[in-house]
N, C-alpha and C. Protein backbone atom coordinates (compact mmCIF):
# COMPACT_ATOMS: atom_id res chain seq x y z
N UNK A 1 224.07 57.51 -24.39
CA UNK A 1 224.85 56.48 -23.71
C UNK A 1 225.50 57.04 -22.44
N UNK A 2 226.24 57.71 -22.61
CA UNK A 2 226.92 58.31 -21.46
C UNK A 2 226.97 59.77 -21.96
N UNK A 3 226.03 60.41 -22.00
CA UNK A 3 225.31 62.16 -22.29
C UNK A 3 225.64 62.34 -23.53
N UNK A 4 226.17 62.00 -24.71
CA UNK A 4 225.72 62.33 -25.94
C UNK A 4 224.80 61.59 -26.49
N UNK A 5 224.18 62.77 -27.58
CA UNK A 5 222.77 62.30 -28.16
C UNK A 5 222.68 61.34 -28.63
N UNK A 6 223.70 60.51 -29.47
CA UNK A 6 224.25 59.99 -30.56
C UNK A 6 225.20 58.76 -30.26
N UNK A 7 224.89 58.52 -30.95
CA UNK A 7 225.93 56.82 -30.49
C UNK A 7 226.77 56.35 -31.81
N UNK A 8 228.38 56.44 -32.31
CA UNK A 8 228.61 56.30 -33.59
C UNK A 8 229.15 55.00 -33.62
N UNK A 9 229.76 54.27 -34.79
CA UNK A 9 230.27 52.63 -34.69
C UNK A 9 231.31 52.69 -33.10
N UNK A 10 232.48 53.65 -33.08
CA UNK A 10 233.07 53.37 -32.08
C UNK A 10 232.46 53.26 -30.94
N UNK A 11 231.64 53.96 -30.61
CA UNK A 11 230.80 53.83 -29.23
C UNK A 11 229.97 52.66 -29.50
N UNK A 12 229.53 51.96 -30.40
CA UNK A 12 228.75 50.74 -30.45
C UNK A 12 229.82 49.60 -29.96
N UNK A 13 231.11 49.79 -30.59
CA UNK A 13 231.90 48.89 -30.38
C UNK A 13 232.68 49.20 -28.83
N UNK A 14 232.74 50.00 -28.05
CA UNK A 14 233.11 50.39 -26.99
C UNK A 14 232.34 49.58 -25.79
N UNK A 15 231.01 49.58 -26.04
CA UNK A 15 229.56 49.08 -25.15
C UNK A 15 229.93 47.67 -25.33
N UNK A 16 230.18 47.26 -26.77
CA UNK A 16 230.34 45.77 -26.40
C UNK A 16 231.68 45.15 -25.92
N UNK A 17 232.45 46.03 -26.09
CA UNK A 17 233.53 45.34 -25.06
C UNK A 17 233.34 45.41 -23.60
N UNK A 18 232.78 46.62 -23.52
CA UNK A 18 232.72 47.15 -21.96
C UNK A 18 231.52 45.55 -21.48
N UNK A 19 230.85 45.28 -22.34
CA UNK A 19 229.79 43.84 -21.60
C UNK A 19 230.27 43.25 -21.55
N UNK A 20 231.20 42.92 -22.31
CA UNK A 20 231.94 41.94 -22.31
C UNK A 20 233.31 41.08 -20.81
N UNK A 21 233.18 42.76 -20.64
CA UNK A 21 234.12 42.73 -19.33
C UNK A 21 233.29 43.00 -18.52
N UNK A 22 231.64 42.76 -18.03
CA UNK A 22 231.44 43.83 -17.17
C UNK A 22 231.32 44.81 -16.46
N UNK A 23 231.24 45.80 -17.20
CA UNK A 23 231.90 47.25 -17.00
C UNK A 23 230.65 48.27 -17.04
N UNK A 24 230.57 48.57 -16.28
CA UNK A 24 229.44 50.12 -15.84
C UNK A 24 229.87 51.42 -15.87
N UNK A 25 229.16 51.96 -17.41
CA UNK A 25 229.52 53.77 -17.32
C UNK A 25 229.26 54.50 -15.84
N UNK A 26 230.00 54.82 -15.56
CA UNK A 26 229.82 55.93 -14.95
C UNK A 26 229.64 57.52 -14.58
N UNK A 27 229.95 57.89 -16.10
CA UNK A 27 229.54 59.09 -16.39
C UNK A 27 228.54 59.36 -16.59
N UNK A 28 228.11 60.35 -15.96
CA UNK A 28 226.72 60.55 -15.87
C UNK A 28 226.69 62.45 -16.55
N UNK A 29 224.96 62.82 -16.82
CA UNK A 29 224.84 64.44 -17.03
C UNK A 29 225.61 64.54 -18.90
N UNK A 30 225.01 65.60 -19.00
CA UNK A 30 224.68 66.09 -20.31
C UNK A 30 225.81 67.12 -20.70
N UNK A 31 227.24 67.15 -19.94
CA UNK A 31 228.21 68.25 -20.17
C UNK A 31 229.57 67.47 -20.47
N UNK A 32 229.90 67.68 -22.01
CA UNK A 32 230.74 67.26 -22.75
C UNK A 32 232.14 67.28 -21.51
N UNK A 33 233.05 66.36 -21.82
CA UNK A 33 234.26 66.05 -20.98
C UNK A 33 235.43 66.48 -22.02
N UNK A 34 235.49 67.30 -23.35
CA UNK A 34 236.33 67.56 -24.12
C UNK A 34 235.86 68.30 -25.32
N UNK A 35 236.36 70.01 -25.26
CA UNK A 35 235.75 70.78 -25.76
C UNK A 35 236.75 71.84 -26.35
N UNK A 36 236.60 71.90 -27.57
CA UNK A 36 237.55 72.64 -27.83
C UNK A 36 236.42 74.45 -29.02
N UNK A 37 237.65 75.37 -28.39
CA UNK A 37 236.74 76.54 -29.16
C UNK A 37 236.70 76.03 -30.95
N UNK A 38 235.46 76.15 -31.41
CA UNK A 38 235.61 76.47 -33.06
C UNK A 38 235.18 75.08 -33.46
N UNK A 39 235.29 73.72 -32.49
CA UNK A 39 234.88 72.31 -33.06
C UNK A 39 233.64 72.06 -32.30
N UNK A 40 233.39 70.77 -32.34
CA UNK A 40 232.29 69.97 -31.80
C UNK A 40 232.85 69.52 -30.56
N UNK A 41 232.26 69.12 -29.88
CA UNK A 41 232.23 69.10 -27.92
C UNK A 41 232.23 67.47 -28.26
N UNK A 42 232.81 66.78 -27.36
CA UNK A 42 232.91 65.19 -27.49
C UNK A 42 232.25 65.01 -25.60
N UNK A 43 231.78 63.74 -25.64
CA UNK A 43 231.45 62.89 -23.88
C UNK A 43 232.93 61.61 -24.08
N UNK A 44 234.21 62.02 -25.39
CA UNK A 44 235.29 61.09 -24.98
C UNK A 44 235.72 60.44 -23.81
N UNK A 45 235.57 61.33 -22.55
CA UNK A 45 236.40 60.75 -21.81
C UNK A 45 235.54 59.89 -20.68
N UNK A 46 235.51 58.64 -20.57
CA UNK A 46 234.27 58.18 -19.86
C UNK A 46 234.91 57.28 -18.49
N UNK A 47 234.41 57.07 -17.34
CA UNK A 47 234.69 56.42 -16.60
C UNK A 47 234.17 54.80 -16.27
N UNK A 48 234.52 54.08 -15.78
CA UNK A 48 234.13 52.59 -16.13
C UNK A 48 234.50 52.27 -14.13
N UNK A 49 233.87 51.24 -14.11
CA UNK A 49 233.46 50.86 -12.91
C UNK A 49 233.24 49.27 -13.03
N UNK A 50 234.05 48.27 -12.19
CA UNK A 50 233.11 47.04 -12.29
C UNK A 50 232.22 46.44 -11.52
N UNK A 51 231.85 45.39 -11.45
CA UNK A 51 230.62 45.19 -10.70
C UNK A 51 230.82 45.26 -9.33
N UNK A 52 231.90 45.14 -8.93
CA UNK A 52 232.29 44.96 -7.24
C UNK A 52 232.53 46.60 -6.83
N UNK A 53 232.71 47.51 -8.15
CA UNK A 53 233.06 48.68 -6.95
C UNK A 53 231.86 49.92 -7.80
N UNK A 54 231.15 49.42 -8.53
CA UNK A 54 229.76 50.20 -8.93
C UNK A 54 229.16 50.87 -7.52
N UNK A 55 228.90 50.39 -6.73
CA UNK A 55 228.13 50.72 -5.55
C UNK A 55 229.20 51.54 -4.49
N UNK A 56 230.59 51.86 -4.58
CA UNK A 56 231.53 52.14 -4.02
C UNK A 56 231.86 53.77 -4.97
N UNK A 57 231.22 54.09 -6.26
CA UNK A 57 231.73 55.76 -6.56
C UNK A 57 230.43 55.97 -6.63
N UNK A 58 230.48 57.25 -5.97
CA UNK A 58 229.59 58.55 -5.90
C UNK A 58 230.23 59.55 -6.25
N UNK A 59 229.16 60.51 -6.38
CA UNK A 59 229.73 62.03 -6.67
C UNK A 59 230.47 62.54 -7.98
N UNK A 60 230.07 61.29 -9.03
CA UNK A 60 231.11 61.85 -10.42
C UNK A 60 230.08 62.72 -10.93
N UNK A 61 231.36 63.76 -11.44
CA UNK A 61 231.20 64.82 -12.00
C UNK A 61 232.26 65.34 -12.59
N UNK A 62 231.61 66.98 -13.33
CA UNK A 62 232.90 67.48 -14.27
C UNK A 62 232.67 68.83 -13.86
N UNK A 63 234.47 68.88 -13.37
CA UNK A 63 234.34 69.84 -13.02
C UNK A 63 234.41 71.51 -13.59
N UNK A 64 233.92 72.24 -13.28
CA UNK A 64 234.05 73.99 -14.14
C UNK A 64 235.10 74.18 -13.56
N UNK A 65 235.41 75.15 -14.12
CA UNK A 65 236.82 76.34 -14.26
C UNK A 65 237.72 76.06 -14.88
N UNK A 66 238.23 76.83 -15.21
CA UNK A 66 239.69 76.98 -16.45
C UNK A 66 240.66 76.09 -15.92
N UNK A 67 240.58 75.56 -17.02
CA UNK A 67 241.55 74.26 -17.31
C UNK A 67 242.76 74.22 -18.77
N UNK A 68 243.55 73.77 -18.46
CA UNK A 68 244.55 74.05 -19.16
C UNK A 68 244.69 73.55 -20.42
N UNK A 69 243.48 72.47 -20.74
CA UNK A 69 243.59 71.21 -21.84
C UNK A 69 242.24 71.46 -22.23
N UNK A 70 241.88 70.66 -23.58
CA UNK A 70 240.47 70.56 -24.09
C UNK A 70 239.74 69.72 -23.33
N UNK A 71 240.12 68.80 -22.15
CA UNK A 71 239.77 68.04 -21.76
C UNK A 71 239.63 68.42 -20.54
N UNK A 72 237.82 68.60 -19.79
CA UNK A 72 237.76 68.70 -18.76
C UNK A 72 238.01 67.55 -17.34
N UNK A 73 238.62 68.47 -16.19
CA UNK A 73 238.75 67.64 -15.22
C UNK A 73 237.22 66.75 -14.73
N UNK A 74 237.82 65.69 -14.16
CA UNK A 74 236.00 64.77 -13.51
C UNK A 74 237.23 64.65 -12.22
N UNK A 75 235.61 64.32 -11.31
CA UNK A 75 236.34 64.03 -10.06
C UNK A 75 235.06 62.92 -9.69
N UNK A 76 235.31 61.84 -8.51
CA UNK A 76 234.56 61.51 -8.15
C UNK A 76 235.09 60.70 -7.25
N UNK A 77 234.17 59.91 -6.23
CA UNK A 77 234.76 59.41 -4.91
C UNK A 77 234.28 58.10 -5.02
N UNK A 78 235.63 57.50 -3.98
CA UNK A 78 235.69 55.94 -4.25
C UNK A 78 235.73 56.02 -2.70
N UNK A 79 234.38 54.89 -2.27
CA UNK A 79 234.34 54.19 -1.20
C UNK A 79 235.31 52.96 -0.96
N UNK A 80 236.26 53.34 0.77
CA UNK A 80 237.41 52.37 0.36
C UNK A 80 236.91 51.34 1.88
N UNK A 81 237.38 50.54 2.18
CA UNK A 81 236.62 49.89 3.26
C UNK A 81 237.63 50.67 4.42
N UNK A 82 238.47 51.65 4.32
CA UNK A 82 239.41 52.35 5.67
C UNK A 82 238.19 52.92 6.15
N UNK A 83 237.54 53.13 7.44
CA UNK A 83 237.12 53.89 8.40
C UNK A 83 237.82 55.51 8.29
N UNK A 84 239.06 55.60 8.31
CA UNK A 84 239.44 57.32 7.92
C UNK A 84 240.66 57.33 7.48
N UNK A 85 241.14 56.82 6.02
CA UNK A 85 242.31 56.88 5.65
C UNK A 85 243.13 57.91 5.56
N UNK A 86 244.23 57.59 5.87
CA UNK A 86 245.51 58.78 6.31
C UNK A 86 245.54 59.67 4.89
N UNK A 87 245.88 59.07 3.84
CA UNK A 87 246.35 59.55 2.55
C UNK A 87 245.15 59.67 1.99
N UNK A 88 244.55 60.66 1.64
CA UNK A 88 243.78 60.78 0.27
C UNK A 88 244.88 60.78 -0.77
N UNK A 89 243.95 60.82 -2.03
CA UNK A 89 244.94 60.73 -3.77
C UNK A 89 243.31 61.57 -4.53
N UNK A 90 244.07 62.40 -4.62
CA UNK A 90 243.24 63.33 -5.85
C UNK A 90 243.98 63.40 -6.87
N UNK A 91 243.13 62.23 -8.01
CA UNK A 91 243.49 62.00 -9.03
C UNK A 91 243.06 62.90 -10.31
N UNK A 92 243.24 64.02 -11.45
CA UNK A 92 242.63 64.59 -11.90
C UNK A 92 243.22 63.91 -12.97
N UNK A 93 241.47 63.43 -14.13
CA UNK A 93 242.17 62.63 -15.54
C UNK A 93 242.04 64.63 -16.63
């Protein structure tokens, strides 16, 4: 679904809400987003997109290096209609 092998009731029931609202995974790639030493690696943390701004993120990904939580950082970019906005916002979930 969104890079694990496996799909369990919650993720069945996740997909159908997400249709329900129109909602597009956006996580993409095969590298768990929440990993802890000694357990099983989860794709928990997923990003959602709706139909008007699907075509507006590029570049998601997860990022490497030491991180402070079981939960790796993602980053990815949102097309905004500014020509060269003053403020970026680097949001890390």
């Amino acid at each position: 679904m969104w890079g694990s092998l496996f799909t369990d009731k919650r993720g069945e029931y996740l997909m159908e809400w997400a249709a329900e609202l129109n909602l597009s995974v956006m996580s993409v790639g095969d590298t768990p987003t929440f990993e802890r030493e000694g357990r099983e690696s989860s794709f928990i943390d997923i990003t959602w997109a709706t139909e008007g701004m699907v075509n507006r993120v590029s570049n998601w990904k997860i990022l490497t290096g030491e991180v402070y939580t079981y939960h790796r950082h993602i980053y990815f970019d949102v097309e905004t209609d500014e020509k060269n906005p003053e403020n970026k916002t680097k949001i890390h979930h």
